[in-house]
C-alpha atoms as a PDB file:
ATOM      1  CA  UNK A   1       0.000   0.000   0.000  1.00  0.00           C
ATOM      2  CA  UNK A   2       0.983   3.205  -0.721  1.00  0.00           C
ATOM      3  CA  UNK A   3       2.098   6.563   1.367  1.00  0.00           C
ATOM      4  CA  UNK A   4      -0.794   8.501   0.162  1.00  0.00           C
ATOM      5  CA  UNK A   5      -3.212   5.400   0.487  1.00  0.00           C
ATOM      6  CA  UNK A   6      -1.975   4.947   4.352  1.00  0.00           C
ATOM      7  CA  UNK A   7      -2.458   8.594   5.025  1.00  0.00           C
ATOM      8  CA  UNK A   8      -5.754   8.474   3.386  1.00  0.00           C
ATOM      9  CA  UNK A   9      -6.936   5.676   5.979  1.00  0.00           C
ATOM     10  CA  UNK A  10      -5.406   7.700   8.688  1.00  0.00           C
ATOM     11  CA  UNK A  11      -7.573  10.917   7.771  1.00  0.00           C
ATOM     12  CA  UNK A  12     -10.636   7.945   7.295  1.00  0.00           C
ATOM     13  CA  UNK A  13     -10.354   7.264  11.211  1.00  0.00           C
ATOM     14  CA  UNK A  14      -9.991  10.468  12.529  1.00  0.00           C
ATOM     15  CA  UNK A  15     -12.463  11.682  10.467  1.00  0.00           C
ATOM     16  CA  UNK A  16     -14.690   8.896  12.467  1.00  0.00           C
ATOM     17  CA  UNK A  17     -12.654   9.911  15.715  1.00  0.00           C
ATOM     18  CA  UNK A  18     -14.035  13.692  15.372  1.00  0.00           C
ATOM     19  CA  UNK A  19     -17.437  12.335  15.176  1.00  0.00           C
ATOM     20  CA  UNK A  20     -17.523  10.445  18.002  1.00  0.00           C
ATOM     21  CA  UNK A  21     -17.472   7.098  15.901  1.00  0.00           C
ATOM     22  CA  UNK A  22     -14.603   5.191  17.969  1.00  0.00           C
ATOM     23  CA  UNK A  23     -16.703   2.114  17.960  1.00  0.00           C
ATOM     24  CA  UNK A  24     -15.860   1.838  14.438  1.00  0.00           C
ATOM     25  CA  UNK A  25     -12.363   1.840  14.611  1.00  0.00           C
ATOM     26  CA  UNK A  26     -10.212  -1.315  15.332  1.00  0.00           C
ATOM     27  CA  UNK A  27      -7.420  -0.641  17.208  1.00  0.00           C
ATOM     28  CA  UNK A  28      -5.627  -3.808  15.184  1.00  0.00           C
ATOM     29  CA  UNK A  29      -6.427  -1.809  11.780  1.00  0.00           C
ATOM     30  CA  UNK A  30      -4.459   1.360  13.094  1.00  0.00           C
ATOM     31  CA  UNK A  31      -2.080  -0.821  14.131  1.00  0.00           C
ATOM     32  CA  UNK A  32      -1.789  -2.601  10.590  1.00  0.00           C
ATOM     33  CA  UNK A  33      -0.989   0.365   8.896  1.00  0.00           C
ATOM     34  CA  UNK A  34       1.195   2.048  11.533  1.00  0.00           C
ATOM     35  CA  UNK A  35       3.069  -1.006  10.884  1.00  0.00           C
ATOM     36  CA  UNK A  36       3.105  -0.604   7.151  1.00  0.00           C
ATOM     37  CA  UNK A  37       3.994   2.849   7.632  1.00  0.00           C
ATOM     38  CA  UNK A  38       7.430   1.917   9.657  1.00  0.00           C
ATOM     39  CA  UNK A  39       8.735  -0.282   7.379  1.00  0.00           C
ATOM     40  CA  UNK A  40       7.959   2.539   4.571  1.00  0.00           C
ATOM     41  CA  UNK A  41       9.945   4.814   6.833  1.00  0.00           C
ATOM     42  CA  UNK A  42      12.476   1.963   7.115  1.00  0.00           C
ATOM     43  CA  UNK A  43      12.350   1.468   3.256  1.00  0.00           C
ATOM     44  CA  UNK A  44      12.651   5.259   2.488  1.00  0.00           C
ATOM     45  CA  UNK A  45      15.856   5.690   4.476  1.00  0.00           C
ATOM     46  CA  UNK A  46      17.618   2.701   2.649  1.00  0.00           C
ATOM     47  CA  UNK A  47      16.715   4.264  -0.666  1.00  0.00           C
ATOM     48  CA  UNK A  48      18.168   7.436   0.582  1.00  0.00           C
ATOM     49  CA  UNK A  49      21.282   6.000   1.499  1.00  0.00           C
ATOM     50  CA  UNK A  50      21.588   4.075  -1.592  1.00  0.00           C
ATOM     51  CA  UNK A  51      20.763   7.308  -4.327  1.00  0.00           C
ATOM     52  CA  UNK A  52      23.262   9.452  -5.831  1.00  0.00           C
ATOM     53  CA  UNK A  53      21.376  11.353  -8.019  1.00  0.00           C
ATOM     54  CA  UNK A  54      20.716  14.518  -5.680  1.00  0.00           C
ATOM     55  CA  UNK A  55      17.165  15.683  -7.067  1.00  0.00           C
ATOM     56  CA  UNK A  56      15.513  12.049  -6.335  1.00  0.00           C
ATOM     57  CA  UNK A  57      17.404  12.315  -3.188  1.00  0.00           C
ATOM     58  CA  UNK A  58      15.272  15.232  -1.923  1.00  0.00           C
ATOM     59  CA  UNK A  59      12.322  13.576  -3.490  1.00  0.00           C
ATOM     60  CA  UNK A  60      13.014  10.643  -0.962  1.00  0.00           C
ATOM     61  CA  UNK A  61      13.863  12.564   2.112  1.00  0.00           C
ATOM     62  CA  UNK A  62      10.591  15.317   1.143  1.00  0.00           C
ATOM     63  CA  UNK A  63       8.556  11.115   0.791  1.00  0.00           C
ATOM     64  CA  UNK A  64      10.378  10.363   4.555  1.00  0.00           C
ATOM     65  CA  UNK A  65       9.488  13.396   6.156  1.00  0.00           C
ATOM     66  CA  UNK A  66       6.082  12.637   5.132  1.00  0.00           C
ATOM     67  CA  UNK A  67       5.829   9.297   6.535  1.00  0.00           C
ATOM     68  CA  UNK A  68       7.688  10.115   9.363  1.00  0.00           C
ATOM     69  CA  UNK A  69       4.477  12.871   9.737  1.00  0.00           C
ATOM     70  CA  UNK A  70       2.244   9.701   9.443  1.00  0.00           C
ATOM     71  CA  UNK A  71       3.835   7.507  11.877  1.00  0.00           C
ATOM     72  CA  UNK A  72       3.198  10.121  14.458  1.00  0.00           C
ATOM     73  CA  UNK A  73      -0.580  10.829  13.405  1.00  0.00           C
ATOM     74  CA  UNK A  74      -1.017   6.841  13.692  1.00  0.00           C
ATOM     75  CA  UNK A  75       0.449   7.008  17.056  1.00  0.00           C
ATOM     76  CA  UNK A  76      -1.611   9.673  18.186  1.00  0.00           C
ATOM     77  CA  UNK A  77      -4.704   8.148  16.881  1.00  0.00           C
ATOM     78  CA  UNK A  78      -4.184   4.600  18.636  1.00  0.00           C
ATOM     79  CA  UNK A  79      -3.472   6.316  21.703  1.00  0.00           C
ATOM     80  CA  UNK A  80      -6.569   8.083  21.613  1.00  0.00           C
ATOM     81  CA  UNK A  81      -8.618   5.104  20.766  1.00  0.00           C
ATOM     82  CA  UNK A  82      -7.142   3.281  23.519  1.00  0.00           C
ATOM     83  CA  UNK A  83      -8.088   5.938  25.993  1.00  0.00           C
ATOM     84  CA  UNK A  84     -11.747   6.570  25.092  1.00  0.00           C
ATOM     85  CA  UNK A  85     -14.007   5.431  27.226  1.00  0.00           C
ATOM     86  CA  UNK A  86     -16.505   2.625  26.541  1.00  0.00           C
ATOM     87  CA  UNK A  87     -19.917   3.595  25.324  1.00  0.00           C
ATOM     88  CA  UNK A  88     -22.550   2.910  27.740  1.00  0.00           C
ATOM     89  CA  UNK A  89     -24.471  -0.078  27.311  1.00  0.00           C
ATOM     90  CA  UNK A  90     -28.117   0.766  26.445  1.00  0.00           C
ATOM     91  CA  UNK A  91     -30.761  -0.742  27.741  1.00  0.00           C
END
């Protein structure tokens, strides 16, 4: 999956997490694609090592930066869905 997909599953849930829809929102699928994001992360820095030409270098590191943006936004989403409190169970 791609950068832009993962961020666009990212803005998905806390589109859901403004609206009060935690319910929806499985801790295990934020956790899938913080995972997939780290090993893009990973991924990007060996390509950046690895390139020589200096214009797809900054490409990479401007790719990285973003990532690196995403990793945090995952990690500040599962944290908040971990800390939400239960819904009340109607009766």
């Amino acid at each position: 999956m791609g950068l832009k997909k993962l961020a666009e599953k990212l803005a998905d849930y806390k589109e859901r997490l403004d609206l009060g829809q935690t319910q929806e929102i499985k801790p295990n699928h934020v956790e899938k694609v913080l995972k997939k994001l780290r090993s893009k992360v990973t991924e990007l820095e060996a390509d950046i090592s690895e390139e020589d030409d200096p214009d797809k270098k900054e490409r990479l590191i401007r790719k990285l930066s973003v990532a690196i943006e995403q990793v945090a936004r995952a990690e500040w989403l599962l944290n908040e869905i971990h800390t939400e409190p239960e819904p009340a169970p109607s009766s």
